[in-house]
N, C-alpha and C. Protein backbone atom coordinates (compact mmCIF):
# COMPACT_ATOMS: atom_id res chain seq x y z
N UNK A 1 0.92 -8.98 -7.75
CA UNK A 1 1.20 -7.58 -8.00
C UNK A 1 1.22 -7.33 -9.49
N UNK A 2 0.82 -6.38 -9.95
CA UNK A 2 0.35 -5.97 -11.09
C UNK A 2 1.78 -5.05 -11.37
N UNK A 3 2.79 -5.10 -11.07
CA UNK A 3 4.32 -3.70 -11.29
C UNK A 3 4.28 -4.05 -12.53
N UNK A 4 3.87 -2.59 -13.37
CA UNK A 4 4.71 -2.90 -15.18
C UNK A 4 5.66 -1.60 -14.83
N UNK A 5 6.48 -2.33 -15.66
CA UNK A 5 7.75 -1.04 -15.77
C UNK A 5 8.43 -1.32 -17.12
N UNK A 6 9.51 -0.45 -17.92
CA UNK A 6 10.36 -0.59 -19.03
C UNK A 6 11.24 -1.64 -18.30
N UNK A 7 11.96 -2.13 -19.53
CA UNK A 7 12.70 -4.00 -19.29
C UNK A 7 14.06 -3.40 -18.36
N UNK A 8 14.86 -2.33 -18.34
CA UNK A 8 15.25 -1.95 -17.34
C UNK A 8 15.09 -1.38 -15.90
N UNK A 9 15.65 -2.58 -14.78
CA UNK A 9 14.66 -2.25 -13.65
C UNK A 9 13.79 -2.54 -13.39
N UNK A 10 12.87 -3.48 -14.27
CA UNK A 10 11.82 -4.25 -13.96
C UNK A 10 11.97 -5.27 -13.03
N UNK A 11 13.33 -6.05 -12.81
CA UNK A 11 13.30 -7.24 -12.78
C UNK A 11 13.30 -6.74 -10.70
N UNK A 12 14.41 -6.06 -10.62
CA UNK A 12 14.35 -5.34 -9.59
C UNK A 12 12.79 -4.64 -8.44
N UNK A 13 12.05 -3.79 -9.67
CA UNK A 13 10.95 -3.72 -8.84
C UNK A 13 9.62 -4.63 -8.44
N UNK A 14 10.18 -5.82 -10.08
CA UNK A 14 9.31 -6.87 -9.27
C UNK A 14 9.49 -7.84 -8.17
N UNK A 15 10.66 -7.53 -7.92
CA UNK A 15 11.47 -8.50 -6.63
C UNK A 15 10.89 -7.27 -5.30
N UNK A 16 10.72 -6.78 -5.35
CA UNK A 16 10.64 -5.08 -4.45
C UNK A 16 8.80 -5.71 -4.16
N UNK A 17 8.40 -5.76 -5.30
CA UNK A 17 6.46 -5.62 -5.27
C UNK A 17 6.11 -6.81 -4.73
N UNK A 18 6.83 -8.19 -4.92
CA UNK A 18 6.79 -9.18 -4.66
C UNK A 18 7.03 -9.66 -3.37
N UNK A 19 8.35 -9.02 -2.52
CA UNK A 19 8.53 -9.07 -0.89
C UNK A 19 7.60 -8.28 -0.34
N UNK A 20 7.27 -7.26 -0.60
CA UNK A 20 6.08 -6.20 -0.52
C UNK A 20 4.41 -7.00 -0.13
N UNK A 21 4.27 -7.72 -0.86
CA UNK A 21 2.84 -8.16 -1.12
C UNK A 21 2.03 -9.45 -0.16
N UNK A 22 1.27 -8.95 0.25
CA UNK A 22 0.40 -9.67 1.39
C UNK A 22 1.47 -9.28 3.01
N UNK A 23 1.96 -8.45 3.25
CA UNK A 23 2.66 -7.42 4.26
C UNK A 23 1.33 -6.77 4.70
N UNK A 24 0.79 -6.91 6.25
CA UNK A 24 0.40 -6.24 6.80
C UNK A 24 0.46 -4.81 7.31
N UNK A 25 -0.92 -3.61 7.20
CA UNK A 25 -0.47 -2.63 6.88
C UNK A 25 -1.14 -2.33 8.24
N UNK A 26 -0.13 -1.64 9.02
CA UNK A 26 -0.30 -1.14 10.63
C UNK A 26 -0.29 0.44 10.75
N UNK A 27 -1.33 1.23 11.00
CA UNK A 27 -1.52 2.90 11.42
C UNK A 27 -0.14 2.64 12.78
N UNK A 28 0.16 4.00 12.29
CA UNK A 28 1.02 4.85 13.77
C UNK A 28 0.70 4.38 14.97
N UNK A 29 -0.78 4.37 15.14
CA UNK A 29 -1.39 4.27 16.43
C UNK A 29 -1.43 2.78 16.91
N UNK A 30 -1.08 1.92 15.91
CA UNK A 30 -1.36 0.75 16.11
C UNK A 30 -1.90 -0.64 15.66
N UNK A 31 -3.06 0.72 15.18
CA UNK A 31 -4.64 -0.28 14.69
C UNK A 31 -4.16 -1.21 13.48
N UNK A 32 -4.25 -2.63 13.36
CA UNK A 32 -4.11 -3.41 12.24
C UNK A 32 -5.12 -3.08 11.15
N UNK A 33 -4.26 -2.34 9.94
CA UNK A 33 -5.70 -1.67 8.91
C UNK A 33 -5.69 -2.44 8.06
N UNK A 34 -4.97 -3.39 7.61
CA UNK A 34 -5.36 -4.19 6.67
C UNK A 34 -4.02 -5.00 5.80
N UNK A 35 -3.83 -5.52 4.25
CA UNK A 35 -2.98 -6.32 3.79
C UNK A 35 -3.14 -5.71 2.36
N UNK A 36 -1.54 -5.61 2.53
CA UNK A 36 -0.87 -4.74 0.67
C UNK A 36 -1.54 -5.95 -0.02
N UNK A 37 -2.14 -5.53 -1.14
CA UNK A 37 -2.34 -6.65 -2.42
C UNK A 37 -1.60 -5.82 -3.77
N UNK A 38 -1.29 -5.08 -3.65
CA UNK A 38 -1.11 -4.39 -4.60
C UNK A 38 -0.52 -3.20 -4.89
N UNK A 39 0.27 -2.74 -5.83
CA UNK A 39 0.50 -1.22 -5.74
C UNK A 39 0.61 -0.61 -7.53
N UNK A 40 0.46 0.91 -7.24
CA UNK A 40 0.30 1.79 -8.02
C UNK A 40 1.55 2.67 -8.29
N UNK A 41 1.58 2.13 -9.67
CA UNK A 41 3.28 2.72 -9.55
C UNK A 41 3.47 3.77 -11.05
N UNK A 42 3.82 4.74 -11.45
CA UNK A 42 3.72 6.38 -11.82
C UNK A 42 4.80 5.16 -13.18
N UNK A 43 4.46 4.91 -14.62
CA UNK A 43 4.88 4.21 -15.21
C UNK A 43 5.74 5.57 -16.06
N UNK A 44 5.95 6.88 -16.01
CA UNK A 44 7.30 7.41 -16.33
C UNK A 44 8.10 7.74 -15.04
N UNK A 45 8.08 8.35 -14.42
CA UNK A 45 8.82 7.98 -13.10
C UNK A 45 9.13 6.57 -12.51
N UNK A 46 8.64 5.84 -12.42
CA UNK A 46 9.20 4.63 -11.68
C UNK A 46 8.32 4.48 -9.97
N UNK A 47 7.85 5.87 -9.38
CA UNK A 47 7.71 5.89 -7.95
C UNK A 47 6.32 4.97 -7.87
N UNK A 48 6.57 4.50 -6.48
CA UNK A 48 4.73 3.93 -6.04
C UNK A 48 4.16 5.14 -5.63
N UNK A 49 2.54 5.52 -6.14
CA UNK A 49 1.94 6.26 -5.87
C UNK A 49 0.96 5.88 -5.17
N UNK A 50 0.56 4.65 -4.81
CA UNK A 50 -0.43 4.59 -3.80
C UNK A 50 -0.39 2.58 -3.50
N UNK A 51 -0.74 2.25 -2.36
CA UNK A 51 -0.30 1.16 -2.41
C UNK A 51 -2.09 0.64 -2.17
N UNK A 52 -2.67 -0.57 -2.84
CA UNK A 52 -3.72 -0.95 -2.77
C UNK A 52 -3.87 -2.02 -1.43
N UNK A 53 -5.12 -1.62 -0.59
CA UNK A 53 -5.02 -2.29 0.56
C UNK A 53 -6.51 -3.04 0.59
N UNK A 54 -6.08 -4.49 0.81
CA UNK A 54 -7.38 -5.10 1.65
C UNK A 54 -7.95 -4.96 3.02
N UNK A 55 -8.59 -4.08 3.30
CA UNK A 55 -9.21 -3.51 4.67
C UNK A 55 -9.55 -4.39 5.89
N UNK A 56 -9.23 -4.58 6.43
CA UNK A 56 -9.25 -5.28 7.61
C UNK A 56 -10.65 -4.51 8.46
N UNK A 57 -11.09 -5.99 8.12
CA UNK A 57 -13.10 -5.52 8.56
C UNK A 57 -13.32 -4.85 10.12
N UNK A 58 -12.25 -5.26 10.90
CA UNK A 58 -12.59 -4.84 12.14
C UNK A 58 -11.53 -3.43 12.21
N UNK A 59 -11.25 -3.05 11.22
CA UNK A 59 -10.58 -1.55 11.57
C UNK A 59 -11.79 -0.46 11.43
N UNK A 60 -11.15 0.37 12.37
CA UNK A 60 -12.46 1.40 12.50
C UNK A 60 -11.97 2.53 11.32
N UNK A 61 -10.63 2.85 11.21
CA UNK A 61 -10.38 3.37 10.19
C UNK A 61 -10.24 3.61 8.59
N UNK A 62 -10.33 1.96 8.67
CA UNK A 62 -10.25 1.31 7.02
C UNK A 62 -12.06 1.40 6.96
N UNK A 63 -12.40 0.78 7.87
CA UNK A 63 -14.14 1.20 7.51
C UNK A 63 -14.56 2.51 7.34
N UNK A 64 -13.97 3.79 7.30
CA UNK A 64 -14.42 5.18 6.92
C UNK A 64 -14.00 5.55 5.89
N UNK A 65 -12.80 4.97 5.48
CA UNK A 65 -12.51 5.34 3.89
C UNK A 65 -13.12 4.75 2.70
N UNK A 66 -13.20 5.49 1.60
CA UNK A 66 -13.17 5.22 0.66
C UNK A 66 -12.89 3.78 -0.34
N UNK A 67 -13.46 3.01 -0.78
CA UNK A 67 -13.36 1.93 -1.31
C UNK A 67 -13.52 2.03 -2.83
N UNK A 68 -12.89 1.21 -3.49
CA UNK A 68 -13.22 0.86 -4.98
C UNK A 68 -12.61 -0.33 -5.08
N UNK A 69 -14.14 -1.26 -5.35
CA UNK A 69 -14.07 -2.56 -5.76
C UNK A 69 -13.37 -3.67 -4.43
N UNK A 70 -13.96 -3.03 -3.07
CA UNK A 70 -13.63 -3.05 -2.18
C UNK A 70 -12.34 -3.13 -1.30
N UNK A 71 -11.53 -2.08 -1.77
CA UNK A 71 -10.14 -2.37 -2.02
C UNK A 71 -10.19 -0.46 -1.64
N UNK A 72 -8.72 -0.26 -1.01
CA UNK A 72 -8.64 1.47 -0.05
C UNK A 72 -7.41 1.43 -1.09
N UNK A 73 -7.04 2.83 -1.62
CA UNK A 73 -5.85 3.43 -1.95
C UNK A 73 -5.25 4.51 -1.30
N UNK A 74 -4.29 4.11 -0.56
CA UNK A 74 -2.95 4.72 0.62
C UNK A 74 -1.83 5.71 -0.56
N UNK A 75 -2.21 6.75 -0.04
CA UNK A 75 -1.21 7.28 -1.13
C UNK A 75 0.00 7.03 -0.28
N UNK A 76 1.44 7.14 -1.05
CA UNK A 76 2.53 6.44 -0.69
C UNK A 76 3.38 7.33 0.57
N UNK A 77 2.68 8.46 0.50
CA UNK A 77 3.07 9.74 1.47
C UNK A 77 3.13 9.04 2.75
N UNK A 78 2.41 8.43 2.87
CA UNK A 78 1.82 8.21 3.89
C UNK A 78 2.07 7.20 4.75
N UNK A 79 3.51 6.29 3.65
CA UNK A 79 4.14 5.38 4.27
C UNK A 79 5.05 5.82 5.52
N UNK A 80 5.24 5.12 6.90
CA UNK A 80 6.22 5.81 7.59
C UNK A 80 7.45 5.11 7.32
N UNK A 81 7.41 3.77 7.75
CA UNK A 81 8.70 2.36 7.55
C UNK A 81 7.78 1.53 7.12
N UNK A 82 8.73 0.62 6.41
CA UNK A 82 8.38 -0.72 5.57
C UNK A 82 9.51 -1.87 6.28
N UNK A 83 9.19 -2.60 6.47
CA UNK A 83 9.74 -3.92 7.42
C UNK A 83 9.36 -5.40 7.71
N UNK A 84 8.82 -5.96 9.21
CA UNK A 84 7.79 -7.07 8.77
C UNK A 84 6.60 -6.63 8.67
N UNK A 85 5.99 -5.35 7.96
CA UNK A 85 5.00 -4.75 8.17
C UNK A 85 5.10 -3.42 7.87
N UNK A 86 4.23 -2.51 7.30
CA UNK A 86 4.39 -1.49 6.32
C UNK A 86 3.82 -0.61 7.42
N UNK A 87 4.35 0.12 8.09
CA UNK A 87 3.26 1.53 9.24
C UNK A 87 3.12 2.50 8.09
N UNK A 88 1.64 3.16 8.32
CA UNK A 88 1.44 4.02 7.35
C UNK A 88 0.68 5.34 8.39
N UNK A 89 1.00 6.74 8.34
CA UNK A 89 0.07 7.90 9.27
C UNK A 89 -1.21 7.75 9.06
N UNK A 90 -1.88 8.08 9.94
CA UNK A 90 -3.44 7.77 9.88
C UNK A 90 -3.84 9.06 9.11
N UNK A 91 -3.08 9.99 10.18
CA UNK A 91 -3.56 11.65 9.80
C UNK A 91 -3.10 11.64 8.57
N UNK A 92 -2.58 11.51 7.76
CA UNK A 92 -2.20 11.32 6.30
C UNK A 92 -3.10 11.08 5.00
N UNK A 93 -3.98 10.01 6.06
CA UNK A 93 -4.72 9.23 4.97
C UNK A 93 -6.27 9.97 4.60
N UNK A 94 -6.68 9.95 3.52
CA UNK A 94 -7.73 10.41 2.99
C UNK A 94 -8.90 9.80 3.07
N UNK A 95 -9.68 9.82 3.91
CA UNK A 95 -11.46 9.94 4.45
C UNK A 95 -12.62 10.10 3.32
């Protein structure tokens, strides 16, 4: 995980990005869409703005989105729960 942050609170969100990372990312509906590698985090605010996903080749959904550098960006809206596994809305996500 790539988290930069100011030296306060860093130590914290890299413990956060770090349990976070290689967490399977599961749609509402079910479908296994793929694995967090990464996230995008708003460096004056502090918030994650989009979490970077490795697409899981046999999702029908991760195969219609958008790629860069073969890699999908989930904006964070779109998270529902985070647990052994991150559910994220399908209808949420950007096509």
């Amino acid at each position: 995980m790539n988290l930069r942050s100011s030296r306060s609170g860093s130590m914290t969100k890299y413990l956060i990005a770090r349990q976070l990372s290689g967490k399977k990312i599961v749609t509402n509906e079910g479908e296994d869409f793929g694995k967090l590698v990464d996230l995008n985090v708003n460096e004056v605010t502090g918030k994650i703005e989009t979490l970077v996903v490795e697409p899981n080749t046999d999702s029908a959904s991760a195969s219609k989105m958008k790629k860069e550098d073969g890699m999908i960006h989930v904006q964070y809206e779109s998270v529902l729960a985070v647990g052994d596994f991150i559910i994220v809305e399908r209808r949420n996500m950007t096509y």
